[in-house]
PDB file of N, CA and C in Angstrom:
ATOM      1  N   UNK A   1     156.741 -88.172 130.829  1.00  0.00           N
ATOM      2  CA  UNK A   1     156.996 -89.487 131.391  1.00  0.00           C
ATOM      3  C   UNK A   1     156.156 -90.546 130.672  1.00  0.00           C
ATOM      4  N   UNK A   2     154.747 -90.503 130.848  1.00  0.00           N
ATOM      5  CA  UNK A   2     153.965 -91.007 130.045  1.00  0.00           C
ATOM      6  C   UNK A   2     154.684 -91.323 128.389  1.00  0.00           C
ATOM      7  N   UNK A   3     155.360 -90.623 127.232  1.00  0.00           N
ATOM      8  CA  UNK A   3     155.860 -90.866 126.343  1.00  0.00           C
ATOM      9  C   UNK A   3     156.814 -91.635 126.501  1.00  0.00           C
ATOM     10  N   UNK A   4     157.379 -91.262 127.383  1.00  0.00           N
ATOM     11  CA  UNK A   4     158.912 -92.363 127.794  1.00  0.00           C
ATOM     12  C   UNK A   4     158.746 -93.510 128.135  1.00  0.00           C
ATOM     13  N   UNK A   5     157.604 -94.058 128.793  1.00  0.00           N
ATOM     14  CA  UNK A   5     156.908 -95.399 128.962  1.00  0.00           C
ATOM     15  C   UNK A   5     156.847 -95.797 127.442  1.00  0.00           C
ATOM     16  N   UNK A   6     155.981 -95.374 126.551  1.00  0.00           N
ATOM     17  CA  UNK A   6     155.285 -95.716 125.905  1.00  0.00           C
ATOM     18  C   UNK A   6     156.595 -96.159 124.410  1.00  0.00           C
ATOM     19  N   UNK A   7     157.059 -95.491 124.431  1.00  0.00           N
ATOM     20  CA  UNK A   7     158.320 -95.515 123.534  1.00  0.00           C
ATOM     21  C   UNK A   7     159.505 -96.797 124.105  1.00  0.00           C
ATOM     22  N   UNK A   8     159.934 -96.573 125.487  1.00  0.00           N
ATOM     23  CA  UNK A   8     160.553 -97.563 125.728  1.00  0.00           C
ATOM     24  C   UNK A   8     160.208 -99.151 126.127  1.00  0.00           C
ATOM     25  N   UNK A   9     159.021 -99.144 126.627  1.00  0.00           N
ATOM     26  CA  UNK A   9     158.547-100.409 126.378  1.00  0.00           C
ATOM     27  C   UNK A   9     157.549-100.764 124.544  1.00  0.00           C
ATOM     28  N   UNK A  10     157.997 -99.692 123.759  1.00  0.00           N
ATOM     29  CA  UNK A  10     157.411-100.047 122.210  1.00  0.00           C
ATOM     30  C   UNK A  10     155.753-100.983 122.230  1.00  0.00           C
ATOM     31  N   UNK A  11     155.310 -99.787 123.351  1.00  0.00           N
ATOM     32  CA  UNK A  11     153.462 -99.913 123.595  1.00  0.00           C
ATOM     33  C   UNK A  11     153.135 -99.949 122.139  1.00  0.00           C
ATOM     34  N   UNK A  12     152.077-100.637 121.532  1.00  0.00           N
ATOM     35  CA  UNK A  12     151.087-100.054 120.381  1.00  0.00           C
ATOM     36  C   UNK A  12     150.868 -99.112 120.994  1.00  0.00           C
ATOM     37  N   UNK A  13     150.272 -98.224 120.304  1.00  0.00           N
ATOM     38  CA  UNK A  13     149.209 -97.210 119.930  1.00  0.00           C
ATOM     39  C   UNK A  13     148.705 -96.720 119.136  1.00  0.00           C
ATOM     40  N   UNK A  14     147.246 -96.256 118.859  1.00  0.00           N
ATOM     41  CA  UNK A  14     146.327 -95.806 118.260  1.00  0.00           C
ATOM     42  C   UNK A  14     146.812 -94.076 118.404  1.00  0.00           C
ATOM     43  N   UNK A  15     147.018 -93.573 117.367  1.00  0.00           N
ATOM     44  CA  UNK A  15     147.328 -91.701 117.150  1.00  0.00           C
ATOM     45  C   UNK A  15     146.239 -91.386 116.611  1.00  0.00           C
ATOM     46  N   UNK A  16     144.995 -90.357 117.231  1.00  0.00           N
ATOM     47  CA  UNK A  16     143.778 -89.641 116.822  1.00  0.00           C
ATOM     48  C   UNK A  16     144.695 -88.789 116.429  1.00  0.00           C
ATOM     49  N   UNK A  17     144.316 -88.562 115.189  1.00  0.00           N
ATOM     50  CA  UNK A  17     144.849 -86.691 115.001  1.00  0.00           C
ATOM     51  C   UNK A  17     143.770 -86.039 114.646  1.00  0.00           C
ATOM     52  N   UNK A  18     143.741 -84.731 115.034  1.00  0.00           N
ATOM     53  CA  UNK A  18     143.225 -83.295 114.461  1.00  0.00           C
ATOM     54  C   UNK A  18     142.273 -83.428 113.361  1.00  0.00           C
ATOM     55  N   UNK A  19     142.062 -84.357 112.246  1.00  0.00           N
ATOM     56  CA  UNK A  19     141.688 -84.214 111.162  1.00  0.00           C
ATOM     57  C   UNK A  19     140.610 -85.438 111.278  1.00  0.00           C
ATOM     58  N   UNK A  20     141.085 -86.181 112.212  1.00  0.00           N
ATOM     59  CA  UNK A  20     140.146 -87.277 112.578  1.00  0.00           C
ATOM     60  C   UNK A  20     140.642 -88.960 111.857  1.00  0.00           C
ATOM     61  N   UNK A  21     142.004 -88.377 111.551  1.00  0.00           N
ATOM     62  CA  UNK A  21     142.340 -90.163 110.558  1.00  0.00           C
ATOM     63  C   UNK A  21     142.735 -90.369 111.816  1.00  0.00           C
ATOM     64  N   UNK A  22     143.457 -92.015 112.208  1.00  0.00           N
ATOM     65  CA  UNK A  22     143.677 -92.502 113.043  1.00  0.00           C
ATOM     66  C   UNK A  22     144.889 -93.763 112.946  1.00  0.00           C
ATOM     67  N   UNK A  23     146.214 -93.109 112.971  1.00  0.00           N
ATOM     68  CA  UNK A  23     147.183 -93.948 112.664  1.00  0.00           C
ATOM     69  C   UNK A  23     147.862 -95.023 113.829  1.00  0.00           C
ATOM     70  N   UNK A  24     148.495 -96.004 113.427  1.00  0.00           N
ATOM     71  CA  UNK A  24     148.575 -97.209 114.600  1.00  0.00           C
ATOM     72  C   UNK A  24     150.209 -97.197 114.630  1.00  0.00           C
ATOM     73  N   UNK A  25     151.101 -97.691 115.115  1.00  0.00           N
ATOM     74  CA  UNK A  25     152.309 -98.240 115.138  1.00  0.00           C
ATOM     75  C   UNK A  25     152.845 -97.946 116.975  1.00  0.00           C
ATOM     76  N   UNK A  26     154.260 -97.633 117.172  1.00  0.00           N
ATOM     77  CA  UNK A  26     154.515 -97.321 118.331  1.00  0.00           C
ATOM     78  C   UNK A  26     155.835 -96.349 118.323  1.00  0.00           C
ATOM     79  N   UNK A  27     155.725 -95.707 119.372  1.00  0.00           N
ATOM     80  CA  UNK A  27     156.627 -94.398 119.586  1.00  0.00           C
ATOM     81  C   UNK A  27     158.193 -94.855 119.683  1.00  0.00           C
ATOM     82  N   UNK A  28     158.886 -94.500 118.467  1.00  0.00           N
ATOM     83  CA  UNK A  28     159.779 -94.826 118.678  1.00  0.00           C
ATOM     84  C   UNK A  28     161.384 -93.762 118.950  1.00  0.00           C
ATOM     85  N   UNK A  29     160.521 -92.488 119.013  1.00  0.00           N
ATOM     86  CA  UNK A  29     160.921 -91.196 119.383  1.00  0.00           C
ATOM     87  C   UNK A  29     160.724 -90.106 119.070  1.00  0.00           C
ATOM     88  N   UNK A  30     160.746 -88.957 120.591  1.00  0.00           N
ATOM     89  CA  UNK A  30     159.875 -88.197 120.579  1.00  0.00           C
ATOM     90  C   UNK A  30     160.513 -86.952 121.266  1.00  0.00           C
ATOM     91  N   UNK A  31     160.488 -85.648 120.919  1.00  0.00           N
ATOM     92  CA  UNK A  31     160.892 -84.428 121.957  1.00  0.00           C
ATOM     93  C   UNK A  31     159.650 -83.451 121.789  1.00  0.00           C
ATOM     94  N   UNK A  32     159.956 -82.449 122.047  1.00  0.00           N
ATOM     95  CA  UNK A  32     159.104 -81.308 122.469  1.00  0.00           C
ATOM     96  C   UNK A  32     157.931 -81.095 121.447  1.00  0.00           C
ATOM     97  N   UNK A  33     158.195 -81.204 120.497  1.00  0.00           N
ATOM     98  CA  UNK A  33     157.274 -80.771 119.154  1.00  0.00           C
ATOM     99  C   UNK A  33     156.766 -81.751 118.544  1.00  0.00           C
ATOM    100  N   UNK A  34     157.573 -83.048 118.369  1.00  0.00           N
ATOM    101  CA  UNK A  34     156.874 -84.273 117.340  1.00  0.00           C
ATOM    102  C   UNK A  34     157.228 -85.611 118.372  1.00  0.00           C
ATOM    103  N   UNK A  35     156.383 -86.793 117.498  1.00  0.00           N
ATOM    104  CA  UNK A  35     156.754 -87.812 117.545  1.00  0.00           C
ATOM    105  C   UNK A  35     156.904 -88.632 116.460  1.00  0.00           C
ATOM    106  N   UNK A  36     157.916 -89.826 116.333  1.00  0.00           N
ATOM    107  CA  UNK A  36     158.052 -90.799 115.288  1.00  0.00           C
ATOM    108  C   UNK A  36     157.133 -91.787 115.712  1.00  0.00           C
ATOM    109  N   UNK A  37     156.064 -91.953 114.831  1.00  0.00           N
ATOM    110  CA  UNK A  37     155.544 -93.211 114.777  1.00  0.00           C
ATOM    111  C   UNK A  37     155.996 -94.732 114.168  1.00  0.00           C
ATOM    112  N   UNK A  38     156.618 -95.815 114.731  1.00  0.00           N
ATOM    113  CA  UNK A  38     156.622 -97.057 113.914  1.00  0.00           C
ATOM    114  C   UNK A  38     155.872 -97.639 113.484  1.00  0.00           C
ATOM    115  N   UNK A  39     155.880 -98.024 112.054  1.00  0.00           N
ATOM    116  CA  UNK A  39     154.529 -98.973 111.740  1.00  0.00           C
ATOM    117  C   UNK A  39     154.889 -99.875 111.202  1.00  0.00           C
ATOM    118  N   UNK A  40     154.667-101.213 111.281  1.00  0.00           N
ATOM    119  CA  UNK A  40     155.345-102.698 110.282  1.00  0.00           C
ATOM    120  C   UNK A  40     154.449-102.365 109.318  1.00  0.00           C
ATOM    121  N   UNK A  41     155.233-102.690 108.316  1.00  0.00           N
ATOM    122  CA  UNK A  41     154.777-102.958 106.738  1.00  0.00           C
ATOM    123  C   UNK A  41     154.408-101.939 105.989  1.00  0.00           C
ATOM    124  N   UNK A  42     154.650-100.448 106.850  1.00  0.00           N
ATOM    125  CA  UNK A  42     154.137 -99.108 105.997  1.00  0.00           C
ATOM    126  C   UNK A  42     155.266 -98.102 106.425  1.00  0.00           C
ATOM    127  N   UNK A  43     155.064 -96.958 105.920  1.00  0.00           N
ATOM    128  CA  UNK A  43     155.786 -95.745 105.720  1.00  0.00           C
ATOM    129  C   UNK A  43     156.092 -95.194 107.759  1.00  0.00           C
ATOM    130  N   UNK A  44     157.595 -94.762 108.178  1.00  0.00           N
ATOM    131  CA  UNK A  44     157.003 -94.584 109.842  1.00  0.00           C
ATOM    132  C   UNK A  44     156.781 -93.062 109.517  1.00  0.00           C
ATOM    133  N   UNK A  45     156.354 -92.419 110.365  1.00  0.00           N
ATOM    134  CA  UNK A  45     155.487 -91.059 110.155  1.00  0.00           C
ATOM    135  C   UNK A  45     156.127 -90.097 111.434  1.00  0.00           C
ATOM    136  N   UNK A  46     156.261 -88.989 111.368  1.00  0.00           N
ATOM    137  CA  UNK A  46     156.707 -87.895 111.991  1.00  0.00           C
ATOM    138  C   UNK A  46     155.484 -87.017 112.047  1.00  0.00           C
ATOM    139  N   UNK A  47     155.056 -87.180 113.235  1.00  0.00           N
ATOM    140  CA  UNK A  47     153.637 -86.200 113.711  1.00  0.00           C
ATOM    141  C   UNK A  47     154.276 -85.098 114.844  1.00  0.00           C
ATOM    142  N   UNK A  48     153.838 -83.947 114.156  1.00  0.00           N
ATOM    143  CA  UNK A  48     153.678 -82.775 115.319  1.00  0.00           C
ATOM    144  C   UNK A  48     152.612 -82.941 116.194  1.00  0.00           C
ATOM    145  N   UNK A  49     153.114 -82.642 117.219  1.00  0.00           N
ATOM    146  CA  UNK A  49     152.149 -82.639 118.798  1.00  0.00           C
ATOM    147  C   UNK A  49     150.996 -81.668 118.516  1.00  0.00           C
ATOM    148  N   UNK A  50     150.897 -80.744 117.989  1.00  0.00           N
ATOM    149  CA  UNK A  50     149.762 -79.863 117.515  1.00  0.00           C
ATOM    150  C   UNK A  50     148.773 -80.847 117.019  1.00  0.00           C
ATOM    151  N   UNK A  51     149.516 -81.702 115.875  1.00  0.00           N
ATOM    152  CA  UNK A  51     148.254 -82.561 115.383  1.00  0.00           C
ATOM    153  C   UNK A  51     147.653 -83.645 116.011  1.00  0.00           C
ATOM    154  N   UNK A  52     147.852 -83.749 117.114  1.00  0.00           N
ATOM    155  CA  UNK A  52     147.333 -84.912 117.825  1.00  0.00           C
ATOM    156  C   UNK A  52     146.069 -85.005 118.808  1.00  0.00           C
ATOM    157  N   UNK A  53     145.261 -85.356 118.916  1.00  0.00           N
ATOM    158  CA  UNK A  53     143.850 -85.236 119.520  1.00  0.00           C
ATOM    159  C   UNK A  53     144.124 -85.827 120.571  1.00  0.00           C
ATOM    160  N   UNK A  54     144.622 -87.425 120.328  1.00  0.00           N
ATOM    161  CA  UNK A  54     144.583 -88.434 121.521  1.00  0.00           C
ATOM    162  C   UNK A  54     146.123 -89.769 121.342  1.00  0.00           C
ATOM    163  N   UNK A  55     146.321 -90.118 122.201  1.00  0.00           N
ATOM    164  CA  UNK A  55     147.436 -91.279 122.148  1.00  0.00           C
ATOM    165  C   UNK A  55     146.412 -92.393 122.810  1.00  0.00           C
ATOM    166  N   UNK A  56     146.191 -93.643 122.505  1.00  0.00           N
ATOM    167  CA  UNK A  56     145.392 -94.875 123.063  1.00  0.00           C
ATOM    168  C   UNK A  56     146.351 -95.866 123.044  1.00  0.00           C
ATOM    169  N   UNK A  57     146.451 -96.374 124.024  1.00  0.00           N
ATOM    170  CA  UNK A  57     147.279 -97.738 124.340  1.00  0.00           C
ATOM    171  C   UNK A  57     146.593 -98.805 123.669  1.00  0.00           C
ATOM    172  N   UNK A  58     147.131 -99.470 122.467  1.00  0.00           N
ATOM    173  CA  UNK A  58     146.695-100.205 121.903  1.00  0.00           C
ATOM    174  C   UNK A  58     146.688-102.048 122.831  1.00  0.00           C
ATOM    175  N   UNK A  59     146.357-103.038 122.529  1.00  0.00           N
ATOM    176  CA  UNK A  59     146.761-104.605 122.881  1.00  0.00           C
ATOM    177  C   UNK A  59     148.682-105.003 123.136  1.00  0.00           C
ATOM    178  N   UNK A  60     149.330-105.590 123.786  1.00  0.00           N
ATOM    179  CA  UNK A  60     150.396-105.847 124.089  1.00  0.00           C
ATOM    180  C   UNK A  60     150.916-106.683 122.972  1.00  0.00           C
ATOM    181  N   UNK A  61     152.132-105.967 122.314  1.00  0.00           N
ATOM    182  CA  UNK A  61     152.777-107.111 121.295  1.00  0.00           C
ATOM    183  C   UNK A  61     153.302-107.878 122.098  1.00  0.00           C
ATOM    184  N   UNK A  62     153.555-108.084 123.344  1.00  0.00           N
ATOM    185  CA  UNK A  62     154.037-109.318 124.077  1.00  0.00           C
ATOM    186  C   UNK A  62     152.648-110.575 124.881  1.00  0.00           C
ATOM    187  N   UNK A  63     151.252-109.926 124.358  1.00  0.00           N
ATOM    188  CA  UNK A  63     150.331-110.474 125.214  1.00  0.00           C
ATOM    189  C   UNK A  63     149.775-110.208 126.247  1.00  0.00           C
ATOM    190  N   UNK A  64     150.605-109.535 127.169  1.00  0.00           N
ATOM    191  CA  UNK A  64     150.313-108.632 128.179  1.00  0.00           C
ATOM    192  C   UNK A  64     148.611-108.402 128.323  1.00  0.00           C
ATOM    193  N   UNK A  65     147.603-107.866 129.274  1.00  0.00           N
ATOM    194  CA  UNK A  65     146.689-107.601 129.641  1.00  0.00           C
ATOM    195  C   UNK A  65     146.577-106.551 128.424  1.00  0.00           C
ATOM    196  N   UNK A  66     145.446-106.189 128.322  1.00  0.00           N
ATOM    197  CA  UNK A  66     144.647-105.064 127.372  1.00  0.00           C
ATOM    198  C   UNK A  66     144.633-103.880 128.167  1.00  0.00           C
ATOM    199  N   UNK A  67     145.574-102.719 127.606  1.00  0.00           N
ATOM    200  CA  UNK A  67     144.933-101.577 128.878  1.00  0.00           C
ATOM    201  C   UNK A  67     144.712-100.481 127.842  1.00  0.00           C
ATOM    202  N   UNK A  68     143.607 -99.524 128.272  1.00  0.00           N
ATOM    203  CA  UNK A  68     142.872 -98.272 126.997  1.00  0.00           C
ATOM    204  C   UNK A  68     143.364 -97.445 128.351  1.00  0.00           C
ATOM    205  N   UNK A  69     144.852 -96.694 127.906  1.00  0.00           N
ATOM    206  CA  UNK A  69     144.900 -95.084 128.297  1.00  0.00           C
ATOM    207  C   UNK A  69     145.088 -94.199 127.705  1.00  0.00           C
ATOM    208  N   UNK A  70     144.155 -93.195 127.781  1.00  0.00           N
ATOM    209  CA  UNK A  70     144.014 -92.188 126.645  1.00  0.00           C
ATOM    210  C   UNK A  70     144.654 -90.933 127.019  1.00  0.00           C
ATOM    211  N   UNK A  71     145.640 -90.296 126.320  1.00  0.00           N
ATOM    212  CA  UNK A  71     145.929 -88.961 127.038  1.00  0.00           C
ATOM    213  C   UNK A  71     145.650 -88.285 125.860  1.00  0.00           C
ATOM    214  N   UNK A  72     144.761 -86.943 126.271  1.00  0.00           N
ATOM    215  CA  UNK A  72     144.419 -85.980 125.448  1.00  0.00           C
ATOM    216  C   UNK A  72     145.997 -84.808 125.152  1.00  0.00           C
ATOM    217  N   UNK A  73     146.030 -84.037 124.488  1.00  0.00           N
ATOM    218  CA  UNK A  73     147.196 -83.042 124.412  1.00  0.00           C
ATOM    219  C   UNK A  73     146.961 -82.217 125.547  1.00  0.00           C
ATOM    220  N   UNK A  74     146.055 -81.576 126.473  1.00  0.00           N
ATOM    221  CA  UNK A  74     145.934 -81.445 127.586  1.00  0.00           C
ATOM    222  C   UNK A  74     147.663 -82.308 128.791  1.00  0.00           C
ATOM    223  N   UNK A  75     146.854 -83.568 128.517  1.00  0.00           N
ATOM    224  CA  UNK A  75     147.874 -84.047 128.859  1.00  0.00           C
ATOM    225  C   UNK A  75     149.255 -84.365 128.850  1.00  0.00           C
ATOM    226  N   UNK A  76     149.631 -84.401 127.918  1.00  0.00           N
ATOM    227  CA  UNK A  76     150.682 -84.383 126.972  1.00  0.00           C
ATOM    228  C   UNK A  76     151.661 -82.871 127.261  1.00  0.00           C
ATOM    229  N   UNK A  77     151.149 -82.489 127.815  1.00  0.00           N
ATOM    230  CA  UNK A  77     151.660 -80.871 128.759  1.00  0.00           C
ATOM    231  C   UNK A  77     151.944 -80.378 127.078  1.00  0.00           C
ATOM    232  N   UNK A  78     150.991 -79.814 126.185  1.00  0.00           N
ATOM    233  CA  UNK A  78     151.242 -79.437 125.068  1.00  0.00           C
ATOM    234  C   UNK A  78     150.290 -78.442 124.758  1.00  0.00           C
ATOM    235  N   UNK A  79     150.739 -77.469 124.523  1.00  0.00           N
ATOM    236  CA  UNK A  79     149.206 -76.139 124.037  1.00  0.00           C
ATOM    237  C   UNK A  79     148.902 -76.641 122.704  1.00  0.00           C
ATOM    238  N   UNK A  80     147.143 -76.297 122.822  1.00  0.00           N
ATOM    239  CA  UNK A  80     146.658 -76.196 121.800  1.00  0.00           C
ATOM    240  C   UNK A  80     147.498 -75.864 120.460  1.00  0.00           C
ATOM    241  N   UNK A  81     148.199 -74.762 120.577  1.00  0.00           N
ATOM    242  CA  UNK A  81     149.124 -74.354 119.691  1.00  0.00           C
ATOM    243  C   UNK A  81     149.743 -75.148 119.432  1.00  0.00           C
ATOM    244  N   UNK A  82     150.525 -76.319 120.179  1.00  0.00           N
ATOM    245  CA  UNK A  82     151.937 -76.648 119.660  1.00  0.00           C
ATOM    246  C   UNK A  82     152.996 -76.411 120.481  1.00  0.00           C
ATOM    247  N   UNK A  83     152.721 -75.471 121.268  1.00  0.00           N
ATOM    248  CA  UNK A  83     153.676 -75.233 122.281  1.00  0.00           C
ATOM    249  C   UNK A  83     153.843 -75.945 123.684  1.00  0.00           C
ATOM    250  N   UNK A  84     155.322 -76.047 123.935  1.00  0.00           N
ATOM    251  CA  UNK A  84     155.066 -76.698 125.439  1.00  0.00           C
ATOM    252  C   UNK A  84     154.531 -75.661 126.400  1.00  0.00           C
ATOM    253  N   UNK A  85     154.079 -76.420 127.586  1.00  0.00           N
ATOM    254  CA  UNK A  85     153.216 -75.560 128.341  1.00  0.00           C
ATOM    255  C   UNK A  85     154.218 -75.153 129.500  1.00  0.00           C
TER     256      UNK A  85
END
């Protein structure tokens, strides 16, 4: 549910991954295993859920209030592995 927010209202977000880089754009679709990241002015990116540490709600491209929610892959109902839980 949380992804489905985040994708259909085209939230920023901040993507921690696994390795520790930290990519920005917004979810512009997503199923069991990956997500598409959007990014203006760069390459959009296809991340597996394995590689992901954290999702952070970035600032509102509409202005909106500032909100920091962080869901770990815990959350994300995703095993360590990669697998759904």
């Amino acid at each position: 549910m949380y992804l489905r927010f985040l994708s259909e209202k085209q939230v920023p977000v901040a993507v921690k991954l696994r390795d520790g880089e930290t990519v920005t754009g917004w979810i512009e679709y997503f199923d069991d295993r990956m997500i598409r990241l959007t990014r203006e002015g760069k390459p959009n990116l296809f991340i597996y859920k394995h590689q992901i540490r954290t999702i952070t709600e970035q600032s509102s491209r509409h202005g909106a209030r500032q909100r920091h929610a962080r869901k770990t892959v815990d959350e994300l109902d995703i095993a360590p592995d990669g697998e759904q839980k």
